[in-house]
PDB file of N, CA and C in Angstrom:
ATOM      1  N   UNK A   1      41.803  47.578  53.165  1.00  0.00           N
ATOM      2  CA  UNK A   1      40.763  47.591  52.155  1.00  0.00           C
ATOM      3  C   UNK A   1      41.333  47.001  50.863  1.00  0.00           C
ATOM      4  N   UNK A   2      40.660  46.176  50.504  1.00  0.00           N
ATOM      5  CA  UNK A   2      41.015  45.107  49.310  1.00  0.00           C
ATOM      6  C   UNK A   2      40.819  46.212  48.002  1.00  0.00           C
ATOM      7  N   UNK A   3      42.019  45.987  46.811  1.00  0.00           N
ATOM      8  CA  UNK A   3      41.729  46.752  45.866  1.00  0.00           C
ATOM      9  C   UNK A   3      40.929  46.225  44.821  1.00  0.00           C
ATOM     10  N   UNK A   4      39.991  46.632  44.175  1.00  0.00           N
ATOM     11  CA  UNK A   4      39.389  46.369  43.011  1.00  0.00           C
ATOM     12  C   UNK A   4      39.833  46.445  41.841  1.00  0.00           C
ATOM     13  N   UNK A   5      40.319  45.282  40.995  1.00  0.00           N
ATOM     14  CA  UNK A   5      40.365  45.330  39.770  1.00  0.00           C
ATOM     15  C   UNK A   5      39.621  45.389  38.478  1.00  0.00           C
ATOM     16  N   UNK A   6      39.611  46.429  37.423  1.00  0.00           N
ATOM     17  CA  UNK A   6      38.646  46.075  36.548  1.00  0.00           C
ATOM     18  C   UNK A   6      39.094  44.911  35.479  1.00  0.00           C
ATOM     19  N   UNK A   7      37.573  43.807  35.261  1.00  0.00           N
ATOM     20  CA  UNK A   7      38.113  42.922  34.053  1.00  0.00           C
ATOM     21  C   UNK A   7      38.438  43.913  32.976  1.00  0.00           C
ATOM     22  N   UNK A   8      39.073  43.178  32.057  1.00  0.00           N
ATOM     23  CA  UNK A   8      38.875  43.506  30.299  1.00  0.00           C
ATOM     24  C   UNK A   8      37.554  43.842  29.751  1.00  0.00           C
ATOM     25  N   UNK A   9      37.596  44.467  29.020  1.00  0.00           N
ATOM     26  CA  UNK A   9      35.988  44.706  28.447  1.00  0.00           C
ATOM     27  C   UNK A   9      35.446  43.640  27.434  1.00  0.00           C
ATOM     28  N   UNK A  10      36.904  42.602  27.104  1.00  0.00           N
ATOM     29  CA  UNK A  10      36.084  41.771  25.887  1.00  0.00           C
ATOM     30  C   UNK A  10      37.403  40.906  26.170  1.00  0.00           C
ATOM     31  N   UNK A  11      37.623  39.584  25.927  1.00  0.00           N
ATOM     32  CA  UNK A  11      38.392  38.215  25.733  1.00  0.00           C
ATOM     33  C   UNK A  11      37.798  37.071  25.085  1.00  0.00           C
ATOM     34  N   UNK A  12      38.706  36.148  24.992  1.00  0.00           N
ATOM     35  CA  UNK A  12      38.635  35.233  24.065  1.00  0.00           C
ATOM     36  C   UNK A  12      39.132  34.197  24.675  1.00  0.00           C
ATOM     37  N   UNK A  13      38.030  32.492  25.420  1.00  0.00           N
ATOM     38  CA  UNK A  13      38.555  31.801  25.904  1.00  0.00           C
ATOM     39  C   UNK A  13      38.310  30.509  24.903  1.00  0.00           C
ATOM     40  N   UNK A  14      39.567  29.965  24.894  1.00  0.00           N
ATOM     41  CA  UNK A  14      39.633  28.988  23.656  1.00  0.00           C
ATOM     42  C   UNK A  14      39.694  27.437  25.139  1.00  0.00           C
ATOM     43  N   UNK A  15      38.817  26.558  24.383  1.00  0.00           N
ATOM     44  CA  UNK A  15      38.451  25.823  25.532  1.00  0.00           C
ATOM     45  C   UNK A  15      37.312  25.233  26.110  1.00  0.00           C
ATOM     46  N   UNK A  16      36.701  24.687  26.071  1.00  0.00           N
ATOM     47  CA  UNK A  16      35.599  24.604  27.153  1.00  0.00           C
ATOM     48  C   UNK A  16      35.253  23.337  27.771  1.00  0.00           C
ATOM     49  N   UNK A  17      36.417  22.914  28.404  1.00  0.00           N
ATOM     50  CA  UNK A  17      36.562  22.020  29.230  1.00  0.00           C
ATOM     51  C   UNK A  17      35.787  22.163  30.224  1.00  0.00           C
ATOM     52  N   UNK A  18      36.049  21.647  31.754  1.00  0.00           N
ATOM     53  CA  UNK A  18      35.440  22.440  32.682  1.00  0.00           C
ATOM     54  C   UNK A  18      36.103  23.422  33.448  1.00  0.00           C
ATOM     55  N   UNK A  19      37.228  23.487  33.298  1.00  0.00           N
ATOM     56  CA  UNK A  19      37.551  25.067  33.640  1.00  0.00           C
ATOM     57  C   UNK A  19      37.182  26.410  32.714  1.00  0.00           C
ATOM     58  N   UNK A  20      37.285  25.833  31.360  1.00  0.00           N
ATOM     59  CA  UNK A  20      37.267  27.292  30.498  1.00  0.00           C
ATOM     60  C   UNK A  20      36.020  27.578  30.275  1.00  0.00           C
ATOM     61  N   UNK A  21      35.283  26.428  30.794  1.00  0.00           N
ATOM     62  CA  UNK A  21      33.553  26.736  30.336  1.00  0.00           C
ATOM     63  C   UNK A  21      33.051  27.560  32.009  1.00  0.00           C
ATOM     64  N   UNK A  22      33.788  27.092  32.667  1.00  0.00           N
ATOM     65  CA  UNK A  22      33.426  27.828  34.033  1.00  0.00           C
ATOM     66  C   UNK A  22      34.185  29.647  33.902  1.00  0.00           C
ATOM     67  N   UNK A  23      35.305  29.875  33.808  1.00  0.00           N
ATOM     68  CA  UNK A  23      36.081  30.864  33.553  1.00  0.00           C
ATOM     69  C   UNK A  23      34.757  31.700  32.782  1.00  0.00           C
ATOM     70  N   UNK A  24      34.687  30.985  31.637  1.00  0.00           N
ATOM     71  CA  UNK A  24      34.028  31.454  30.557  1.00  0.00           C
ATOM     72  C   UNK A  24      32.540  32.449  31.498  1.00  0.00           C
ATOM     73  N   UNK A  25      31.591  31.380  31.908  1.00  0.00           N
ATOM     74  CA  UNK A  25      30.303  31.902  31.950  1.00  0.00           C
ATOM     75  C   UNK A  25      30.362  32.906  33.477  1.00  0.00           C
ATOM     76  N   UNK A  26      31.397  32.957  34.028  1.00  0.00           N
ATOM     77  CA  UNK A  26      31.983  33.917  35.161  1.00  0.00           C
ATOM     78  C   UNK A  26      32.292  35.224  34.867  1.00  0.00           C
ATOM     79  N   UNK A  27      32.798  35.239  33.852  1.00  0.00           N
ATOM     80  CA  UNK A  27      33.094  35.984  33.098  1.00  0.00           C
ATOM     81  C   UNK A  27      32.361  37.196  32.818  1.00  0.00           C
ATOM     82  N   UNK A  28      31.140  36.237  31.750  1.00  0.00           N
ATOM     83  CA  UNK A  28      30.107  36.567  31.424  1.00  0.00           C
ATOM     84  C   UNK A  28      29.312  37.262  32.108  1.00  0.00           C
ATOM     85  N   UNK A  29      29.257  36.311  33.694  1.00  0.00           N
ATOM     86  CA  UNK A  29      28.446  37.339  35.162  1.00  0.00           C
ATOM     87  C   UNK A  29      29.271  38.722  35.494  1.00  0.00           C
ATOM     88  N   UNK A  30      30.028  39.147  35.329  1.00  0.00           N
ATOM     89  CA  UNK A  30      30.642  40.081  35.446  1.00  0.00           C
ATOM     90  C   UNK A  30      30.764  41.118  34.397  1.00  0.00           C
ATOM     91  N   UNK A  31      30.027  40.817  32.989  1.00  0.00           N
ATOM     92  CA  UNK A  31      29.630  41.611  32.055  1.00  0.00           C
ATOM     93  C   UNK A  31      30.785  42.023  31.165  1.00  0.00           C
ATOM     94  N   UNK A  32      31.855  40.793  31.120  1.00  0.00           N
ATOM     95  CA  UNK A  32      33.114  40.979  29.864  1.00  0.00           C
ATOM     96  C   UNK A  32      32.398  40.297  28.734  1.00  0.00           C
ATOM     97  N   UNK A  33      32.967  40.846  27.416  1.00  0.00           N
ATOM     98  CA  UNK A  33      32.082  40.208  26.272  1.00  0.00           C
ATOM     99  C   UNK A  33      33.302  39.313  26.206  1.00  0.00           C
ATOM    100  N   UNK A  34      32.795  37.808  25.635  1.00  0.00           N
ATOM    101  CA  UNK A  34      33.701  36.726  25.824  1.00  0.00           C
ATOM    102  C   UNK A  34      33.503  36.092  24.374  1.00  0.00           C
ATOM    103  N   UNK A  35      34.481  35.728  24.045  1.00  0.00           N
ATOM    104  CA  UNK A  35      34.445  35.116  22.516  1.00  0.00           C
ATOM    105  C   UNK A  35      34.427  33.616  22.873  1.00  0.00           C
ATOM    106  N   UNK A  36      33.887  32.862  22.504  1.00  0.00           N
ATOM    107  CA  UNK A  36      34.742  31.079  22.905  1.00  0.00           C
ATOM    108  C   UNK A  36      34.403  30.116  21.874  1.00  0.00           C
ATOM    109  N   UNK A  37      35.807  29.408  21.995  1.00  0.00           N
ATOM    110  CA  UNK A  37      35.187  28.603  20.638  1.00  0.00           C
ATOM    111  C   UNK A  37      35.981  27.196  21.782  1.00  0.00           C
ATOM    112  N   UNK A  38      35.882  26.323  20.865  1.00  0.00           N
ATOM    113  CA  UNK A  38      36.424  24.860  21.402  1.00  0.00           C
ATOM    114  C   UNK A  38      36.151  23.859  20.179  1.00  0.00           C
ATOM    115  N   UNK A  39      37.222  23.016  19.781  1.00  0.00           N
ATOM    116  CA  UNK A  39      37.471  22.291  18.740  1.00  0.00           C
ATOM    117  C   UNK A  39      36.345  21.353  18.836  1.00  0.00           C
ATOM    118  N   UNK A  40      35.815  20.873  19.802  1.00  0.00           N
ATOM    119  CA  UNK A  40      34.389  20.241  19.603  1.00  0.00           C
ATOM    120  C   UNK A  40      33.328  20.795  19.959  1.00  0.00           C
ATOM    121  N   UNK A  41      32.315  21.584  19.018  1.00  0.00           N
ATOM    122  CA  UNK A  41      31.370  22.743  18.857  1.00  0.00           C
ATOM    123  C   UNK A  41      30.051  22.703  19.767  1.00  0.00           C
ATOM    124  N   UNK A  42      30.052  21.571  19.874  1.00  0.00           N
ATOM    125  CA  UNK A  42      28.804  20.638  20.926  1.00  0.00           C
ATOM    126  C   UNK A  42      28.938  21.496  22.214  1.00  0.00           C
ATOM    127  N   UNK A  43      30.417  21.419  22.971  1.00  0.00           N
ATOM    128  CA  UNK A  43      30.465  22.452  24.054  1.00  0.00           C
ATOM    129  C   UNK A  43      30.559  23.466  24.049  1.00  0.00           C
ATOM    130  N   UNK A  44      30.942  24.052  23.332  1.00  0.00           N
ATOM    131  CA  UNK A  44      30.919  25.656  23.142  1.00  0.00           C
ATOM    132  C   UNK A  44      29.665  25.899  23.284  1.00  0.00           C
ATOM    133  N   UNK A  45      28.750  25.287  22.354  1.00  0.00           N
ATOM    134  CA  UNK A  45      27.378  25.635  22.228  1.00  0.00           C
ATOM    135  C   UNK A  45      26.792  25.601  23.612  1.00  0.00           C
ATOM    136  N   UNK A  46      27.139  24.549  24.828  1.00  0.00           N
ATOM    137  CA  UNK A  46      26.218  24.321  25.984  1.00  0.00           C
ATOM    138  C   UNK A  46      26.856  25.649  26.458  1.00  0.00           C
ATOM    139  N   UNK A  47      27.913  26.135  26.477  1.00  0.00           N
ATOM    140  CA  UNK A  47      28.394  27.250  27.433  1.00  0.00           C
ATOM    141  C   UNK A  47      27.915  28.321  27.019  1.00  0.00           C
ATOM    142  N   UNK A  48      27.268  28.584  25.274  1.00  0.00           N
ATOM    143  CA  UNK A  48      26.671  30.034  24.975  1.00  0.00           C
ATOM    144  C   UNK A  48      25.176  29.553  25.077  1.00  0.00           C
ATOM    145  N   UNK A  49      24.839  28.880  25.154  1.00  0.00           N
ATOM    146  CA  UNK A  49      23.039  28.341  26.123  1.00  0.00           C
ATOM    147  C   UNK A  49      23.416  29.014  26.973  1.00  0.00           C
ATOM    148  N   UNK A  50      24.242  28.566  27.999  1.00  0.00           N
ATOM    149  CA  UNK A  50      23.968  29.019  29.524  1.00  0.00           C
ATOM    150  C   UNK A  50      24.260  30.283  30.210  1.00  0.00           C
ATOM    151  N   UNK A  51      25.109  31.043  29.110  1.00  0.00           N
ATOM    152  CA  UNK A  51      25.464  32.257  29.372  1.00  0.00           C
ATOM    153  C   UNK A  51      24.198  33.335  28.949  1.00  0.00           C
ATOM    154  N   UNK A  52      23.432  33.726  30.142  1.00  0.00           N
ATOM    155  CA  UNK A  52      22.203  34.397  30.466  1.00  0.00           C
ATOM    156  C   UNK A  52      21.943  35.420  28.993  1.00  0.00           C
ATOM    157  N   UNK A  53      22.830  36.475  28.819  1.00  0.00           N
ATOM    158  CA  UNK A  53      23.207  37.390  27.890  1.00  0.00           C
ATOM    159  C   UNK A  53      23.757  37.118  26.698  1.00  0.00           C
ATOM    160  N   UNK A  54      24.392  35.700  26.501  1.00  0.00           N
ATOM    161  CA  UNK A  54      25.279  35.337  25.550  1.00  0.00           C
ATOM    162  C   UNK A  54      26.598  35.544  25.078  1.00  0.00           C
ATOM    163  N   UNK A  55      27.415  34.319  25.495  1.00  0.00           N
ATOM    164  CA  UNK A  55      28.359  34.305  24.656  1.00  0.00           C
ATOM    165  C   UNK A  55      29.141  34.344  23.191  1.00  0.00           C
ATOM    166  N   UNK A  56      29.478  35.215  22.629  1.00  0.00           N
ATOM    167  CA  UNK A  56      29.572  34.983  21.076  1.00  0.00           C
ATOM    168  C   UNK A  56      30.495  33.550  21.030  1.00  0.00           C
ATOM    169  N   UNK A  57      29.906  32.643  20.603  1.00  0.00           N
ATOM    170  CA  UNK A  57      30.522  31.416  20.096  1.00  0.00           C
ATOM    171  C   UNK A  57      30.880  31.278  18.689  1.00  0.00           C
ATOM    172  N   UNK A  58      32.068  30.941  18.623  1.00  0.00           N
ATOM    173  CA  UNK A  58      32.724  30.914  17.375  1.00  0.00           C
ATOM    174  C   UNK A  58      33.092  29.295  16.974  1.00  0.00           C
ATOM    175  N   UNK A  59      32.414  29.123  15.978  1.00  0.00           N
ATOM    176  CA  UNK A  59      32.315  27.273  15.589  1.00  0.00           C
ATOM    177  C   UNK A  59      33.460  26.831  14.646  1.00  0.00           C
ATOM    178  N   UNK A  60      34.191  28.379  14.135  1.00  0.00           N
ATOM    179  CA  UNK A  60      34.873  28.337  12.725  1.00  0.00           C
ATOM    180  C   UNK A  60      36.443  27.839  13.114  1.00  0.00           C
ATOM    181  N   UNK A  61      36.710  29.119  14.013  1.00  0.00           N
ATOM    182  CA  UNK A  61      38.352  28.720  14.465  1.00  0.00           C
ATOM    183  C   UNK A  61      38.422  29.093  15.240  1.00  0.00           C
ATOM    184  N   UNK A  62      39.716  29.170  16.443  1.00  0.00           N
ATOM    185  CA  UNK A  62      39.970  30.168  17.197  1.00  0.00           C
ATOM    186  C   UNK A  62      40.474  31.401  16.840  1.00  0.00           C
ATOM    187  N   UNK A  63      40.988  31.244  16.009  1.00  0.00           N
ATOM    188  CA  UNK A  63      41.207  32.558  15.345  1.00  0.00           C
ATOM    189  C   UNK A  63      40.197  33.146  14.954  1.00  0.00           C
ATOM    190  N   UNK A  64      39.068  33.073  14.450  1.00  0.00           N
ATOM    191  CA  UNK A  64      37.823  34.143  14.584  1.00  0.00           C
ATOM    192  C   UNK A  64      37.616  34.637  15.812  1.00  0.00           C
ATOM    193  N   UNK A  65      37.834  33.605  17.318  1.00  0.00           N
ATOM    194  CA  UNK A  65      37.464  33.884  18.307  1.00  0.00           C
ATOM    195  C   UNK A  65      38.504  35.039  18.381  1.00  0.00           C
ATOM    196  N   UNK A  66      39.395  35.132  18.401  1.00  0.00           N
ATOM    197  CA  UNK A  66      40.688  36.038  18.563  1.00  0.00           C
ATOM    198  C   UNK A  66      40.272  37.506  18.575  1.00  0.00           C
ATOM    199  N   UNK A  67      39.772  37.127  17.130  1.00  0.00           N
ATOM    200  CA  UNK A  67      39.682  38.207  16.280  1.00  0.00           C
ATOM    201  C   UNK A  67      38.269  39.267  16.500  1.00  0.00           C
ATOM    202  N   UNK A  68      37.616  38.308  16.998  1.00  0.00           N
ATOM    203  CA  UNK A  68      36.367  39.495  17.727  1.00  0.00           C
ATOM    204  C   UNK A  68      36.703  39.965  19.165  1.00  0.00           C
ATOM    205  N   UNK A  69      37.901  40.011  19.580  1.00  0.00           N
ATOM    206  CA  UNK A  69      38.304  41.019  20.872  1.00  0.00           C
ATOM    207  C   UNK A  69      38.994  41.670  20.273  1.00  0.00           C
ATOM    208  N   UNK A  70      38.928  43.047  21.136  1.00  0.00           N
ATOM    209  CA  UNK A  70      39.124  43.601  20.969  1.00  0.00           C
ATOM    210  C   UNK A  70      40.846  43.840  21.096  1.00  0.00           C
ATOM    211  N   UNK A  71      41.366  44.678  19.943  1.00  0.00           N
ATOM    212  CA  UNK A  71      43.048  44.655  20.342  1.00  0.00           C
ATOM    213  C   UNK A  71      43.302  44.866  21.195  1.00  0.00           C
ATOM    214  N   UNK A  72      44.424  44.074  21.948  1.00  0.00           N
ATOM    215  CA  UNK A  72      45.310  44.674  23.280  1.00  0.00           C
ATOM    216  C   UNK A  72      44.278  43.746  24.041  1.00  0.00           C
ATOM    217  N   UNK A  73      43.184  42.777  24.309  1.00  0.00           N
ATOM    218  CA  UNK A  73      42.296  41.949  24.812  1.00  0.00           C
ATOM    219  C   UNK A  73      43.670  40.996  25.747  1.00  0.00           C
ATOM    220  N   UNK A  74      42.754  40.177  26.304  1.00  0.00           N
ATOM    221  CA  UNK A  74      43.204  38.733  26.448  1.00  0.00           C
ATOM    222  C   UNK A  74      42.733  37.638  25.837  1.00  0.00           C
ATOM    223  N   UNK A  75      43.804  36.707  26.079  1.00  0.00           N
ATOM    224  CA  UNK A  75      43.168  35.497  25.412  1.00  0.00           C
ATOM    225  C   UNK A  75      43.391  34.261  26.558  1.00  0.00           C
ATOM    226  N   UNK A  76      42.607  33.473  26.627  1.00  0.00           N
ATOM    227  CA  UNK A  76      42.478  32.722  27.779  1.00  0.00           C
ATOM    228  C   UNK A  76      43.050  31.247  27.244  1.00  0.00           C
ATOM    229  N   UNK A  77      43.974  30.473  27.580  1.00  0.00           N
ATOM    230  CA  UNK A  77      43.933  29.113  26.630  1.00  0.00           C
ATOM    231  C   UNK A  77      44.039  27.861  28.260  1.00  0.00           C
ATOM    232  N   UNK A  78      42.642  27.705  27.841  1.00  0.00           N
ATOM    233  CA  UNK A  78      42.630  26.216  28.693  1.00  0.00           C
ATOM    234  C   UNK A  78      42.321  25.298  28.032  1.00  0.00           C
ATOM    235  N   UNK A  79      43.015  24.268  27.741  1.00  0.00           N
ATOM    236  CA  UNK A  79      43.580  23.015  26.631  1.00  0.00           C
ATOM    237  C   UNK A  79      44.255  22.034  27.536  1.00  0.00           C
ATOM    238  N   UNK A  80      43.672  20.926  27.148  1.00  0.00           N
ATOM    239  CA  UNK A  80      44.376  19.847  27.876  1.00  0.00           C
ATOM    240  C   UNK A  80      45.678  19.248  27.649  1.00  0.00           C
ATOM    241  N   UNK A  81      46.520  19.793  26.748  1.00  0.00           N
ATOM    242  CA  UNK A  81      47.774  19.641  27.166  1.00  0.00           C
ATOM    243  C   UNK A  81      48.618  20.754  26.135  1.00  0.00           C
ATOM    244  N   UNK A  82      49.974  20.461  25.744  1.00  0.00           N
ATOM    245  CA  UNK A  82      50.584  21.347  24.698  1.00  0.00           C
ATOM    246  C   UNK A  82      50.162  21.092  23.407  1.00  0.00           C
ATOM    247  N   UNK A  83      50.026  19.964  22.985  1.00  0.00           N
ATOM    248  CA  UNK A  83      49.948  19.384  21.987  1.00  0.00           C
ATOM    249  C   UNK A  83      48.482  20.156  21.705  1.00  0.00           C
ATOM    250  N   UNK A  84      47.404  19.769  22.115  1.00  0.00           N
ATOM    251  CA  UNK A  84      46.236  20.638  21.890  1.00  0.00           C
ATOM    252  C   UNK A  84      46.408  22.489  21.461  1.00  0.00           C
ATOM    253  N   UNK A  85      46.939  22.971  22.638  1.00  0.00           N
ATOM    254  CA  UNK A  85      47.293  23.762  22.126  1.00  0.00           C
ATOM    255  C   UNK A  85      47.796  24.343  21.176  1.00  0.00           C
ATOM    256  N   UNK A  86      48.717  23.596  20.881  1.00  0.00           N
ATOM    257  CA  UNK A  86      49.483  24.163  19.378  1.00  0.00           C
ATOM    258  C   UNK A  86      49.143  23.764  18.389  1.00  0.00           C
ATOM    259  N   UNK A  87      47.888  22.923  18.099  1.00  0.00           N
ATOM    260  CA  UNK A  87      46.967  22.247  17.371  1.00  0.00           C
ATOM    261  C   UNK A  87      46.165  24.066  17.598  1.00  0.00           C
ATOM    262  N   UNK A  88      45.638  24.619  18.051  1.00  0.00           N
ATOM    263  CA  UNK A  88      44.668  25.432  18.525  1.00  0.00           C
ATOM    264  C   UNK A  88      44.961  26.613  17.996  1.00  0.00           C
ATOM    265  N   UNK A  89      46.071  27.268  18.495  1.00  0.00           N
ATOM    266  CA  UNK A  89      46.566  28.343  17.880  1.00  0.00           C
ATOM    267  C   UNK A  89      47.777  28.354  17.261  1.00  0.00           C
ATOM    268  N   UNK A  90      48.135  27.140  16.580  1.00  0.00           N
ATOM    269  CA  UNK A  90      48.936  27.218  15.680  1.00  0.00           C
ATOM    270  C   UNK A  90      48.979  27.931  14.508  1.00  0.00           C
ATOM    271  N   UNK A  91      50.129  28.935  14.390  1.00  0.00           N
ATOM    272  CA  UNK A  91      49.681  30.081  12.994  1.00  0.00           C
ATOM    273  C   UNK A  91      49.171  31.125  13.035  1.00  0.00           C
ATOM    274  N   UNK A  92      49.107  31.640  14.580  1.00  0.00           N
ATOM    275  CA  UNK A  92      48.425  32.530  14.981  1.00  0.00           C
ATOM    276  C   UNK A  92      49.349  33.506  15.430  1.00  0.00           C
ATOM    277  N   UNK A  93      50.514  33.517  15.681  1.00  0.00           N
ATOM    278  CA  UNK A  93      51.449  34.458  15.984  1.00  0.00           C
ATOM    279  C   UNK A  93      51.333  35.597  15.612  1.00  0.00           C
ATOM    280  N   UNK A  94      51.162  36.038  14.295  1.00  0.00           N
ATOM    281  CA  UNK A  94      50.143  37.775  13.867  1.00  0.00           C
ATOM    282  C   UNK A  94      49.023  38.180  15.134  1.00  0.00           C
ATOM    283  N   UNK A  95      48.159  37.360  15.515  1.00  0.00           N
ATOM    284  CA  UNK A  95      47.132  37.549  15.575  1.00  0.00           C
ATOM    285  C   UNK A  95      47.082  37.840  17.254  1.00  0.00           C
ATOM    286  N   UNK A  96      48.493  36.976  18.002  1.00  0.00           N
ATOM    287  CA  UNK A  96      48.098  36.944  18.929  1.00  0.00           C
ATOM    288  C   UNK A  96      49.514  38.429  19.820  1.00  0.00           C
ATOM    289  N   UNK A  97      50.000  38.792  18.906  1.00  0.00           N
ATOM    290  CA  UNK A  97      51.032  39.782  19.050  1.00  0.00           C
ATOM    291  C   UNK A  97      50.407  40.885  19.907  1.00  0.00           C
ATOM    292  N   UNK A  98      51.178  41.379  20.556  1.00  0.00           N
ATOM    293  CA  UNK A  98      50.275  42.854  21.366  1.00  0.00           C
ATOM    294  C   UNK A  98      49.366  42.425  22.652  1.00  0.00           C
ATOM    295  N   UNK A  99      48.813  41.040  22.812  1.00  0.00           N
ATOM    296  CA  UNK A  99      47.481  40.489  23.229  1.00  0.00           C
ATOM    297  C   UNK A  99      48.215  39.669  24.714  1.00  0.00           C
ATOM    298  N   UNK A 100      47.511  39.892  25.745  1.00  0.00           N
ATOM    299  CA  UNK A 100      48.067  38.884  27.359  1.00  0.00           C
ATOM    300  C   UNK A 100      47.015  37.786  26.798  1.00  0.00           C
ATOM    301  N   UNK A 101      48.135  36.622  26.671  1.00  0.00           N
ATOM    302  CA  UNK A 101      47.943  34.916  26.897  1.00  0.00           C
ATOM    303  C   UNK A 101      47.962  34.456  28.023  1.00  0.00           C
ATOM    304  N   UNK A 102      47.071  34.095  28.575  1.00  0.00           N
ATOM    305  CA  UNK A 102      47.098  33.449  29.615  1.00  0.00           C
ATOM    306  C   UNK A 102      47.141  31.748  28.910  1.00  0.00           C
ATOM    307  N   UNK A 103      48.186  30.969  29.673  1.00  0.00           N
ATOM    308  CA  UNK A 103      48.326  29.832  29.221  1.00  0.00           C
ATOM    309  C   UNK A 103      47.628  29.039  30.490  1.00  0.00           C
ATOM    310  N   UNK A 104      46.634  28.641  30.752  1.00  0.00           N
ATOM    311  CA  UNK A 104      46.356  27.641  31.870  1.00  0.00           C
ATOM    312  C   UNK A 104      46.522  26.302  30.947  1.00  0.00           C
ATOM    313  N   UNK A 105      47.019  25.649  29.928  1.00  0.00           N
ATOM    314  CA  UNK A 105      47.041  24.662  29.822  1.00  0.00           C
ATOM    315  C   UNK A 105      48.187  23.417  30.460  1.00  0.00           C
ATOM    316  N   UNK A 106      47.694  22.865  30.696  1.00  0.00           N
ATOM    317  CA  UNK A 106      48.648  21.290  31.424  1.00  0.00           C
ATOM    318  C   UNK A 106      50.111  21.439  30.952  1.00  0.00           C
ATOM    319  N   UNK A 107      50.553  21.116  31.076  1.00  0.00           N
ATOM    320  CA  UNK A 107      52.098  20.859  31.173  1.00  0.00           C
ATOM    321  C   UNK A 107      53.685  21.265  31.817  1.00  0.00           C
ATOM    322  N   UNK A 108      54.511  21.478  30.959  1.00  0.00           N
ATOM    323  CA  UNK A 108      55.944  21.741  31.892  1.00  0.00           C
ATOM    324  C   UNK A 108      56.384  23.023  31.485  1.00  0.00           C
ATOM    325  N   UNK A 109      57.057  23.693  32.591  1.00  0.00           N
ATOM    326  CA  UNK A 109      57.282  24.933  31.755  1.00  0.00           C
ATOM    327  C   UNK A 109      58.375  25.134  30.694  1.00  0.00           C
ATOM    328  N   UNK A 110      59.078  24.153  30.246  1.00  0.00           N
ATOM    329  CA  UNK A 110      59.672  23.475  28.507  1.00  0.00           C
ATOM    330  C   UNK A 110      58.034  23.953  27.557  1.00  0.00           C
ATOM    331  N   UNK A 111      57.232  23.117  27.842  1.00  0.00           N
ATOM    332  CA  UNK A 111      56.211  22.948  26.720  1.00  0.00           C
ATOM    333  C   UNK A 111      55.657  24.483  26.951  1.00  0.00           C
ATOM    334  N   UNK A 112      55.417  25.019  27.898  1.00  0.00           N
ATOM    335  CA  UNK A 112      54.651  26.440  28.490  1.00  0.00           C
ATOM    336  C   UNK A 112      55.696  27.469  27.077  1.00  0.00           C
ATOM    337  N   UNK A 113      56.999  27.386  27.273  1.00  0.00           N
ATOM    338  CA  UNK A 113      57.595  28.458  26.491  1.00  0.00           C
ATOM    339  C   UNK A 113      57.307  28.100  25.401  1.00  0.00           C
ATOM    340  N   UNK A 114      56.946  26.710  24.781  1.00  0.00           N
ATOM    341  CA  UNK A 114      56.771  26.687  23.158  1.00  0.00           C
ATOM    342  C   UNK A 114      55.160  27.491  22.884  1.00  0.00           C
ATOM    343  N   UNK A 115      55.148  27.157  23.491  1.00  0.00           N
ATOM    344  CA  UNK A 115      53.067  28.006  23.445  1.00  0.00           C
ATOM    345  C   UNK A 115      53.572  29.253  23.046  1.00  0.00           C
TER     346      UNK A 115
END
C-alpha cells in the first residue's frame, strides 16, 4: 500500500515557464495556496486565469511572492538557467532562510550550489 503524502499548505513558485506554470496550476488542483510571480507578468497572469480558485499572482517581485507563504513553506524555482535565477532571488537570503528550495532550474551542480 502506497503511502500518502501531504502537500504544504501554501508555496511559492517563481517561474512560469511550462513546467512552473504546470507545477503551479497542479498544485492548485490539490488545494495548496500558491504564490507565483515570473519576471514577465503576461504569464503569470495566464496561469492565475486558469487556476479555477486562483492563484495569488505577484507582479511586484519574487520576494513578495516569498513572502505570502507561509514560514517554513517551500519555494519552487523553475528558471531557465542560473543566471536567471540569481537575477530572481538575488538578495533574498533573509527571506529564503528556514524555507525548502527546490531548485529545478537548468544547469550544473557548480551553478546548483551557487543558487
Amino acid at each position: 500500500m502506497a503511502t500518502k503524502i501531504a502537500p504544504p499548505a501554501a508555496l511559492a513558485v517563481l517561474g512560469m515557464g511550462k513546467m512552473g506554470a504546470a507545477m503551479a496550476l497542479r498544485l492548485r488542483e490539490c488545494g495548496v495556496a500558491v504564490s507565483i510571480y515570473n519576471r514577465s507578468p503576461a504569464k503569470a497572469e495566464s496561469v492565475r486565469a486558469a487556476a479555477l480558485d486562483g492563484a495569488c499572482l505577484t507582479n511586484t517581485s519574487a520576494s513578495a511572492a516569498v513572502e505570502r507563504t507561509i514560514a517554513g513553506s517551500t519555494v519552487l524555482l523553475s528558471l531557465a538557467n542560473t543566471a536567471a535565477a540569481l537575477d530572481v532571488i538575488g538578495g533574498m537570503t533573509d527571506q529564503l532562510r528556514g524555507r525548502t528550495v527546490v531548485n529545478l532550474t537548468s544547469g550544473n551542480p557548480d551553478e546548483g550550489r551557487r543558487i
